[in-house]
N, C-alpha and C. Protein backbone atom coordinates (compact mmCIF):
# COMPACT_ATOMS: atom_id res chain seq x y z
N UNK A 1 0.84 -1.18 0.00
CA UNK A 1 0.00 0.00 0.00
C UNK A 1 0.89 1.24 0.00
N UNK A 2 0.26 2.27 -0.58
CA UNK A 2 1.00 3.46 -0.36
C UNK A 2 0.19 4.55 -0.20
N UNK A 3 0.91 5.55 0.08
CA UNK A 3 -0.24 6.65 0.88
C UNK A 3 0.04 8.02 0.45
N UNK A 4 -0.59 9.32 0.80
CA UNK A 4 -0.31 10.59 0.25
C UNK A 4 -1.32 11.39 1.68
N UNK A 5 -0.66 12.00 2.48
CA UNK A 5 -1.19 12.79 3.35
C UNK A 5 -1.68 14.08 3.03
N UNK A 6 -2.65 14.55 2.86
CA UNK A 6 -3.43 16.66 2.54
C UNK A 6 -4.20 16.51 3.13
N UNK A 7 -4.87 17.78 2.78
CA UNK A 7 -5.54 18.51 3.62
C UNK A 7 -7.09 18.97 2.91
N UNK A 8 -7.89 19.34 3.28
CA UNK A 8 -9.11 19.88 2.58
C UNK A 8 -8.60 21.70 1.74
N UNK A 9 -9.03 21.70 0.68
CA UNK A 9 -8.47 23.01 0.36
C UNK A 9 -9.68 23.34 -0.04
N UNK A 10 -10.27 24.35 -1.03
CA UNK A 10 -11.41 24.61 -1.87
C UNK A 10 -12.39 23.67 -1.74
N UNK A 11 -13.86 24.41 -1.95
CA UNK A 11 -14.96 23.39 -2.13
C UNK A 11 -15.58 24.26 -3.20
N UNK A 12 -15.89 23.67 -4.47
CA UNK A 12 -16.47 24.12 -5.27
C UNK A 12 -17.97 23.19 -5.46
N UNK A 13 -19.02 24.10 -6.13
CA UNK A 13 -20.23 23.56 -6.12
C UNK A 13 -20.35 24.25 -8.00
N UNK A 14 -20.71 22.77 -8.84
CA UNK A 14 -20.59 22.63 -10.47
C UNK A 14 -22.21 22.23 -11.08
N UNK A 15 -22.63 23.22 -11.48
CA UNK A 15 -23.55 22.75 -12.64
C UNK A 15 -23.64 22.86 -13.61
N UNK A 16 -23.40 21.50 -14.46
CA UNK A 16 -23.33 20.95 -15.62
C UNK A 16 -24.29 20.97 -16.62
N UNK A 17 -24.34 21.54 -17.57
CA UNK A 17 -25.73 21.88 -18.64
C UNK A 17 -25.76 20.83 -19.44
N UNK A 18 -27.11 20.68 -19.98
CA UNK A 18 -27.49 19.32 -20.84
C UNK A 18 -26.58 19.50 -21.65
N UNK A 19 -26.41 18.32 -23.02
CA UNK A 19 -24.99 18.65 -23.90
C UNK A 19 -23.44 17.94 -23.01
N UNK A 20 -22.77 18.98 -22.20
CA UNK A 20 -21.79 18.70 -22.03
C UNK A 20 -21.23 17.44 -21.74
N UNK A 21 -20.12 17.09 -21.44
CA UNK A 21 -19.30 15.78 -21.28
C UNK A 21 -18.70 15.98 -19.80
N UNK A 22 -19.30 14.98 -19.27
CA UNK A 22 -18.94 15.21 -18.00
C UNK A 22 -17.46 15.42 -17.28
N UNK A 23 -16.30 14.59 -18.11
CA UNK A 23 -14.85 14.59 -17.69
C UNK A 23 -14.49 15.69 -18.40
N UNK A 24 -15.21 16.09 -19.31
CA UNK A 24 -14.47 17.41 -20.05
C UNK A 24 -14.76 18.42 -19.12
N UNK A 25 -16.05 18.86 -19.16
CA UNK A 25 -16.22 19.98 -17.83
C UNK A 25 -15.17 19.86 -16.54
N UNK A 26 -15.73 18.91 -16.06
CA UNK A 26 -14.99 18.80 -14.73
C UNK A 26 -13.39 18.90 -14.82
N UNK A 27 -12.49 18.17 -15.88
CA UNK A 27 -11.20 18.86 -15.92
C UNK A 27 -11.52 20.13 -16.12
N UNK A 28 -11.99 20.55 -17.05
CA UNK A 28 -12.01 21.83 -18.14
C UNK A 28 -11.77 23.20 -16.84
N UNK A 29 -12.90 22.46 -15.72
CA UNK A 29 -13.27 23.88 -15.09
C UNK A 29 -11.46 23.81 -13.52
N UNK A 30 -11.13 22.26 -13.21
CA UNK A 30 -9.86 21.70 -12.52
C UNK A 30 -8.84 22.64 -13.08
N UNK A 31 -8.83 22.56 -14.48
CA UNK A 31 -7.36 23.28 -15.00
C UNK A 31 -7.57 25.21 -14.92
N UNK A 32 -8.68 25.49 -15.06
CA UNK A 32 -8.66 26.85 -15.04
C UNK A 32 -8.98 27.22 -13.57
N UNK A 33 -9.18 26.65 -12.55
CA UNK A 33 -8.99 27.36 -10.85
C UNK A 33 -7.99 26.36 -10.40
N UNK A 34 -6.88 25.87 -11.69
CA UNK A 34 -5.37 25.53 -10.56
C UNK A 34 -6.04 24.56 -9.81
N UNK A 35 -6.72 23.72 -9.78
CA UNK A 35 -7.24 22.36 -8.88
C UNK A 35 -6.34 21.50 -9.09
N UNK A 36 -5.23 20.86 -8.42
CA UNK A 36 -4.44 19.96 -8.96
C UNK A 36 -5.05 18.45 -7.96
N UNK A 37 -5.41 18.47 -7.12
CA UNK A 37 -6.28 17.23 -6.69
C UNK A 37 -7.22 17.27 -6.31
N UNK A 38 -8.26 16.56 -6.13
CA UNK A 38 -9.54 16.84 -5.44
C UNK A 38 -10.32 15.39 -5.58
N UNK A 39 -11.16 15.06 -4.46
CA UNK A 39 -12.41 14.28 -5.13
C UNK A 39 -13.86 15.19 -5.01
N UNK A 40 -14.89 14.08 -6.34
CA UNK A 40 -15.70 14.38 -6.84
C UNK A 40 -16.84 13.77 -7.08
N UNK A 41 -17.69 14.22 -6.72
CA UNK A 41 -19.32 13.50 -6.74
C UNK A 41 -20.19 14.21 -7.50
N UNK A 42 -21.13 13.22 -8.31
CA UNK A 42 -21.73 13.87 -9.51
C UNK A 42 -23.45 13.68 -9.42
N UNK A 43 -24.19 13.68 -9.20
CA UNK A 43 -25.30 13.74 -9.38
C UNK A 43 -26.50 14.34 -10.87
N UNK A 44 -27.04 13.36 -11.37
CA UNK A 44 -27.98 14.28 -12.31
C UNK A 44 -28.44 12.85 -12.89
N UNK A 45 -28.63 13.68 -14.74
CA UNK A 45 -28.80 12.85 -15.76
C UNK A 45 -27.76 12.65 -16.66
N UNK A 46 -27.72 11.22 -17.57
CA UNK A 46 -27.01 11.29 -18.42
C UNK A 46 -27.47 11.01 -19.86
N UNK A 47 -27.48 11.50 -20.47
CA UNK A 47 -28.06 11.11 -21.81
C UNK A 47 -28.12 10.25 -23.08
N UNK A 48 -29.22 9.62 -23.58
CA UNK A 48 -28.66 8.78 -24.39
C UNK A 48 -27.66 9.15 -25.32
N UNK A 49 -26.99 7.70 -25.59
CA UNK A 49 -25.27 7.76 -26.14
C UNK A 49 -24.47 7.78 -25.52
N UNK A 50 -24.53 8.36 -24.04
CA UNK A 50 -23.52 8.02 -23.17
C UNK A 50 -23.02 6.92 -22.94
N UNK A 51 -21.82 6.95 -23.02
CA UNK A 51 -20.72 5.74 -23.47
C UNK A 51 -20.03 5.40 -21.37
N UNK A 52 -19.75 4.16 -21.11
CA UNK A 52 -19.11 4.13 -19.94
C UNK A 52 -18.48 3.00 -20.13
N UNK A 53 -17.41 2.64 -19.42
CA UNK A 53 -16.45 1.36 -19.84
C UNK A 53 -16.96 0.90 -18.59
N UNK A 54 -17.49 -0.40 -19.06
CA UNK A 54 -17.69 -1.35 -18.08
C UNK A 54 -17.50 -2.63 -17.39
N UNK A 55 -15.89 -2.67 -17.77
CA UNK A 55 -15.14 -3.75 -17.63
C UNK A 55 -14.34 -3.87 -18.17
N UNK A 56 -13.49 -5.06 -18.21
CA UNK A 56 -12.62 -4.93 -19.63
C UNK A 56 -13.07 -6.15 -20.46
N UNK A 57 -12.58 -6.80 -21.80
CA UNK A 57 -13.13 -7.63 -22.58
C UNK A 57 -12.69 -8.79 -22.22
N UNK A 58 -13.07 -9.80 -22.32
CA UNK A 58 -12.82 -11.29 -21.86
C UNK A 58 -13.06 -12.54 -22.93
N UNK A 59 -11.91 -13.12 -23.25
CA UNK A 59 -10.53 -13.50 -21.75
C UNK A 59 -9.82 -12.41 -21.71
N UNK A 60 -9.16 -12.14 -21.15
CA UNK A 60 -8.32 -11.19 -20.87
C UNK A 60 -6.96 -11.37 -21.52
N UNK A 61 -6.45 -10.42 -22.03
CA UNK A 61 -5.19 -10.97 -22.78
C UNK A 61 -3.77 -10.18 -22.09
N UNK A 62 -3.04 -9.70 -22.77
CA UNK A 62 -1.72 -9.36 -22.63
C UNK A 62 -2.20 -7.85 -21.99
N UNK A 63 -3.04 -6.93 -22.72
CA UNK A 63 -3.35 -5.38 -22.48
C UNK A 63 -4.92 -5.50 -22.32
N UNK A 64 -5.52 -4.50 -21.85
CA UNK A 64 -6.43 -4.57 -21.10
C UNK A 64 -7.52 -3.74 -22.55
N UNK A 65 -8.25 -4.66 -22.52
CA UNK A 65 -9.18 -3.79 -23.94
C UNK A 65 -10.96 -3.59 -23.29
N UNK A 66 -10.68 -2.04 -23.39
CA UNK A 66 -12.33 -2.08 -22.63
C UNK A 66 -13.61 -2.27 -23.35
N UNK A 67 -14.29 -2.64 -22.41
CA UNK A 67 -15.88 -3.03 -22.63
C UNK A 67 -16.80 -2.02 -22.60
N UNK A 68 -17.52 -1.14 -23.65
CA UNK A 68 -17.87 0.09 -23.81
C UNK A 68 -19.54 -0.76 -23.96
N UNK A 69 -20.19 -0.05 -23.04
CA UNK A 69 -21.70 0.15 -22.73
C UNK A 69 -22.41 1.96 -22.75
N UNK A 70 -23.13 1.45 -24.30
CA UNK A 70 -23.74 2.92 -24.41
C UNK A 70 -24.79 2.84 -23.98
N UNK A 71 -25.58 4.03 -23.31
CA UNK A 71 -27.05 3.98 -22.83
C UNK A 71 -27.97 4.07 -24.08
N UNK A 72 -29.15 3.54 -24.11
CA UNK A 72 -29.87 3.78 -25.31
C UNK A 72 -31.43 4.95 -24.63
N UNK A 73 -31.12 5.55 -23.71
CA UNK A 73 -32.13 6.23 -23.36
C UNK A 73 -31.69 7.54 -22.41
N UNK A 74 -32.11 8.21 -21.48
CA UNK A 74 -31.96 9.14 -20.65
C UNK A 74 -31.88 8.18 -18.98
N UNK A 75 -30.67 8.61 -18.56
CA UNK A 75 -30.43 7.44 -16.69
C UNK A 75 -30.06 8.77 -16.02
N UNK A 76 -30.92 8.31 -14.71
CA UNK A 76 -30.60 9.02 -13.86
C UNK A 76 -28.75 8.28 -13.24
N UNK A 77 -28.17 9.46 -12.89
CA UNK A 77 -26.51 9.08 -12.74
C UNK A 77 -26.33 9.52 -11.53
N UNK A 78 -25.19 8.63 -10.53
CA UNK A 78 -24.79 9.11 -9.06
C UNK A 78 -23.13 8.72 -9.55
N UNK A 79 -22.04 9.42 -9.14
CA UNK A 79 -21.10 8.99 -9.41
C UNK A 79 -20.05 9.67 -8.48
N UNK A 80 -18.59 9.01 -8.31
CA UNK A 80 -17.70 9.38 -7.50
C UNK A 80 -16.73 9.13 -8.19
N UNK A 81 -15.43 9.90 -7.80
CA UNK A 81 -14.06 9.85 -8.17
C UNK A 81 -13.12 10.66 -7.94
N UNK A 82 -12.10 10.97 -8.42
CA UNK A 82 -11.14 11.75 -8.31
C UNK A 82 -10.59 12.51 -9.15
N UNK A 83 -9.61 13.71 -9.01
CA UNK A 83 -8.68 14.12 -10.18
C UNK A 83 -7.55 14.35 -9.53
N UNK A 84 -6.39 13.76 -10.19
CA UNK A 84 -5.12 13.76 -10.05
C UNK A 84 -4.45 14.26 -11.43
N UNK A 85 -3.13 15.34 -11.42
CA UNK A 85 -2.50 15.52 -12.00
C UNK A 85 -1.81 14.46 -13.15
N UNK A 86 -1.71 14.05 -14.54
CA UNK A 86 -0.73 13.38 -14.77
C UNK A 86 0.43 13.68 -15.19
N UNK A 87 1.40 13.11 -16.27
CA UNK A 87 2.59 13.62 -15.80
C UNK A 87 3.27 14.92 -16.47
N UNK A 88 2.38 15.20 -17.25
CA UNK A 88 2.43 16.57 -18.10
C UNK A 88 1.78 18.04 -17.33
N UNK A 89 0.84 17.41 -15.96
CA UNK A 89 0.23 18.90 -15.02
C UNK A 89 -0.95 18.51 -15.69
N UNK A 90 -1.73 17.92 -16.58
CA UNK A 90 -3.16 17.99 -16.45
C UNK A 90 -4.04 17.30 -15.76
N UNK A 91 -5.00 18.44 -15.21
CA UNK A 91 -5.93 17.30 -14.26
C UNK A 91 -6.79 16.13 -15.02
N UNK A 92 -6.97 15.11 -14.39
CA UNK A 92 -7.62 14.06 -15.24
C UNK A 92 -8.47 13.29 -14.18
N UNK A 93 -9.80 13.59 -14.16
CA UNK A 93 -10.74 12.75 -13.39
C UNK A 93 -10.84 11.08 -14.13
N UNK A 94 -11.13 11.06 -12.70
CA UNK A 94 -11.33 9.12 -12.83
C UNK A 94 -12.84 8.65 -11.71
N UNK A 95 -13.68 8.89 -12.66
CA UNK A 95 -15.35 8.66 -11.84
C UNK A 95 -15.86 7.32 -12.39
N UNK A 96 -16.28 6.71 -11.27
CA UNK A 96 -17.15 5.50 -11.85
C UNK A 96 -18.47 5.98 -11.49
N UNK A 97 -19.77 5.67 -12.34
CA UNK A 97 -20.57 5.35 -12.03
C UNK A 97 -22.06 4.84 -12.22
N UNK A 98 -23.11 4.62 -11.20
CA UNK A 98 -23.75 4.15 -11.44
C UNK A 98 -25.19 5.22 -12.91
N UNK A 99 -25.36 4.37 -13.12
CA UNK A 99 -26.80 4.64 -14.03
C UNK A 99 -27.85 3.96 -14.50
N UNK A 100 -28.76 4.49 -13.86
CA UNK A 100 -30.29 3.50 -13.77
C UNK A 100 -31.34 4.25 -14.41
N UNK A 101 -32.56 3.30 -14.70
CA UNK A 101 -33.41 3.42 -15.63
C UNK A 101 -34.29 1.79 -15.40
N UNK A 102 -35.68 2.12 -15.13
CA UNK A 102 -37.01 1.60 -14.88
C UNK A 102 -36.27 0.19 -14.36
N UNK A 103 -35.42 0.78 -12.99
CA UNK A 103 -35.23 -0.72 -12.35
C UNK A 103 -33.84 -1.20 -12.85
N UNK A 104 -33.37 -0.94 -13.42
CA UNK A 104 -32.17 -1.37 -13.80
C UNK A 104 -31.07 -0.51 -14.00
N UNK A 105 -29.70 -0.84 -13.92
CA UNK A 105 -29.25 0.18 -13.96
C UNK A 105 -27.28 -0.68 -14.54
N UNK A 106 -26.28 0.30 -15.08
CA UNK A 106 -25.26 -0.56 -15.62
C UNK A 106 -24.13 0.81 -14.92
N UNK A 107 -23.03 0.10 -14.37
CA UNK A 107 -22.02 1.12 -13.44
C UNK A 107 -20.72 1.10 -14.38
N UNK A 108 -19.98 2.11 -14.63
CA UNK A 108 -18.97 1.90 -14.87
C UNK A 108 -18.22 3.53 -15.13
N UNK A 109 -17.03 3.26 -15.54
CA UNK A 109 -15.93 4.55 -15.81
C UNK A 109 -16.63 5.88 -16.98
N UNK A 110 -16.89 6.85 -16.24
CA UNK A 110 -16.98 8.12 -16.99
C UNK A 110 -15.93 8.65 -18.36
N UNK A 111 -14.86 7.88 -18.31
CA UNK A 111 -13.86 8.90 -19.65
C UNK A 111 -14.41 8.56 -20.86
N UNK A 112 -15.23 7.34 -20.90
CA UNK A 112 -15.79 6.72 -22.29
C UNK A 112 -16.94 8.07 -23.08
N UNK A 113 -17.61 9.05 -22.07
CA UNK A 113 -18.05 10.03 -22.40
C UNK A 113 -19.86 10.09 -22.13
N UNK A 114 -20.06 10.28 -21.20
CA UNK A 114 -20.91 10.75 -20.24
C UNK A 114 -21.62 11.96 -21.04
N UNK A 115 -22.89 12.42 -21.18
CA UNK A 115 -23.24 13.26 -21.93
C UNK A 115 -24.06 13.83 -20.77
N UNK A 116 -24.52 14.98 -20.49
CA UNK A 116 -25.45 15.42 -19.53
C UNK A 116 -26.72 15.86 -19.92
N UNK A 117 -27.60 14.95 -19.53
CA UNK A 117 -29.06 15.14 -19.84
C UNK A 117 -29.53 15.74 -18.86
N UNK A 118 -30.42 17.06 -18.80
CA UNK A 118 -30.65 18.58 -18.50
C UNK A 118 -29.95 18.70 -17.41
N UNK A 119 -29.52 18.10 -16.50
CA UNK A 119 -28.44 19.23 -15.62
C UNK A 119 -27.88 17.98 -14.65
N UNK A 120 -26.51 18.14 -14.30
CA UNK A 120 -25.65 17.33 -13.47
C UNK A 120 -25.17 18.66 -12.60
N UNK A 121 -25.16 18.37 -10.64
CA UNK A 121 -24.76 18.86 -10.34
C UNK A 121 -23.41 17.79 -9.78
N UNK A 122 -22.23 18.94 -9.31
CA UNK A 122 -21.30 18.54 -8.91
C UNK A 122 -20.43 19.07 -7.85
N UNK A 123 -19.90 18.38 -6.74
CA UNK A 123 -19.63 18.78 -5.56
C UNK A 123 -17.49 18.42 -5.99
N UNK A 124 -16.83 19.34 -5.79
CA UNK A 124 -15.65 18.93 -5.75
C UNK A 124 -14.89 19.62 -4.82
N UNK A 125 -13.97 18.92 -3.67
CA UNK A 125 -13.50 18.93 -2.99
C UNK A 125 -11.83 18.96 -3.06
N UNK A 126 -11.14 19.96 -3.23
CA UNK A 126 -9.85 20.03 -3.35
C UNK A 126 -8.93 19.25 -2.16
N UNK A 127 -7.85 18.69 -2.76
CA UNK A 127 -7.26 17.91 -1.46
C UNK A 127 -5.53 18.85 -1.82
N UNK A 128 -5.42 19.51 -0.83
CA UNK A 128 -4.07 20.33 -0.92
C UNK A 128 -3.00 19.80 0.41
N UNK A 129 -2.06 20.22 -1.15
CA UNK A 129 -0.52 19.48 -0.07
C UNK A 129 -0.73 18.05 -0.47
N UNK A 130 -1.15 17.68 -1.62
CA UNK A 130 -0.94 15.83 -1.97
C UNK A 130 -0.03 16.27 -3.33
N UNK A 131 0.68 15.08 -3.01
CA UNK A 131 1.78 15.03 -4.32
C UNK A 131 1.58 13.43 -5.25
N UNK A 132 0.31 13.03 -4.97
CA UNK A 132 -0.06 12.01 -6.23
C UNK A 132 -0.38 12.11 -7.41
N UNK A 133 0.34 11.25 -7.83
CA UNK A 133 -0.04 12.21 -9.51
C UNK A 133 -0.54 10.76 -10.29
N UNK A 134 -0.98 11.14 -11.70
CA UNK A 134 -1.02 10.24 -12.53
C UNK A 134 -0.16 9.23 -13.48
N UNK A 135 0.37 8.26 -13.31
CA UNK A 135 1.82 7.72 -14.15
C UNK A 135 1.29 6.67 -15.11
N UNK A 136 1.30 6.84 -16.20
CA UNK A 136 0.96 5.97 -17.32
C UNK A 136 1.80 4.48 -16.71
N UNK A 137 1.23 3.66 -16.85
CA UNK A 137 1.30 1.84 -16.18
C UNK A 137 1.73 0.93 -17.81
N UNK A 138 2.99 0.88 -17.72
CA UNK A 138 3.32 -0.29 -18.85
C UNK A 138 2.26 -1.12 -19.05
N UNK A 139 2.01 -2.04 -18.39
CA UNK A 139 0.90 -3.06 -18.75
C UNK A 139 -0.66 -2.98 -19.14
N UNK A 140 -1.19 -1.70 -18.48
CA UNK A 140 -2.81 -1.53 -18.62
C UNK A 140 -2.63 -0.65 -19.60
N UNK A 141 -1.68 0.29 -20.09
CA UNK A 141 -2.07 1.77 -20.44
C UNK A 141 -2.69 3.11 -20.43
N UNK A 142 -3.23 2.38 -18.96
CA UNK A 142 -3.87 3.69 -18.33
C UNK A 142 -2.81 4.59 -16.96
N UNK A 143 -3.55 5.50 -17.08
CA UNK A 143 -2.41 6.46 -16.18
C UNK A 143 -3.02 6.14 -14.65
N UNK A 144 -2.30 5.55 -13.77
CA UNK A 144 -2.87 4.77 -12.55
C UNK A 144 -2.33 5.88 -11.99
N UNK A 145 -3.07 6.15 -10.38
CA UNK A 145 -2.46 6.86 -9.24
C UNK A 145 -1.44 6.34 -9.08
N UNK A 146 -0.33 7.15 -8.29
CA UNK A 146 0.95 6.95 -8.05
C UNK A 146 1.24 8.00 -6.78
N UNK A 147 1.73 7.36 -5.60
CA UNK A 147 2.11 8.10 -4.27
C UNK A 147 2.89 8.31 -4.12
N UNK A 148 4.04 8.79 -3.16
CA UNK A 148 5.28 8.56 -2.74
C UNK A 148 5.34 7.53 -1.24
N UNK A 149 4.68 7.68 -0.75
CA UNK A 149 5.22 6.67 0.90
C UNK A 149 4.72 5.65 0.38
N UNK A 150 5.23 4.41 0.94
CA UNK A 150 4.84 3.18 0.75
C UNK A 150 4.53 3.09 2.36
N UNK A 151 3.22 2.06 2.94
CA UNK A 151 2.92 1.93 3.99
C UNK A 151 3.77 0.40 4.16
């Protein structure tokens, strides 16, 4: 295990207009108030076409190839995550979440492109004084958290 000790910094309160992309906003608005970490909770709608990776493909092979689930209607969405710096300084959220519709509902990763059907609000919480950043991972190709202390 490894760890990263901060502090609470900024609390911003985000509403998201129908149209937009949810990881785009939420960096979009991270990089222009200097947010370099924070977590993030999302509440609203998402709209049909919204794309979410919901696993990866199976069997599983050498690299990790994701499993893309588009909505074919309007879901109500609850979601959580984070943004960490990667290794160039851009913030890059990492939200999973859920989305349901008449009883059912399919969970997975926001970067696949989340569309906002009439309004997502969003709560983000700056975490200051953390030095975790994002480091692209030889094997998955995704940019995994990365700490400095090892516990």
């Amino acid at each position: 295990m490894r760890s990263d000790e901060c502090s609470v910094g900024r609390v911003f309160i985000l509403r998201l207009e129908e149209g937009e992309i949810l990881h785009e906003a939420v960096e979009s608005f991270a990089l222009a108030n200097n947010v370099k970490a924070a977590t993030v909770t999302a509440t609203g709608g998402a709209d049909t076409g919204s794309k979410l990776t919901a696993g990866p493909k199976i069997p599983l092979s050498s690299s990790v190839v994701p499993l893309l689930y588009e909505l074919d209607a309007p879901h109500e969405l609850t979601g959580t995550g984070t943004i960490f710096q990667n290794a160039d300084g851009t913030p890059v959220m990492h939200m999973h979440c859920s989305c349901g519709r008449e009883g059912k509902s399919v969970t997975g990763c926001a970067r696949a492109g989340v569309k906002v059907w009439l309004v997502m609000e969003i709560v983000m919480i700056e975490l200051s004084g953390s030095r975790s950043k994002r480091i692209k991972d030889k094997r998955s190709g995704f940019e995994l958290l990365e700490t400095d202390a090892e516990q």
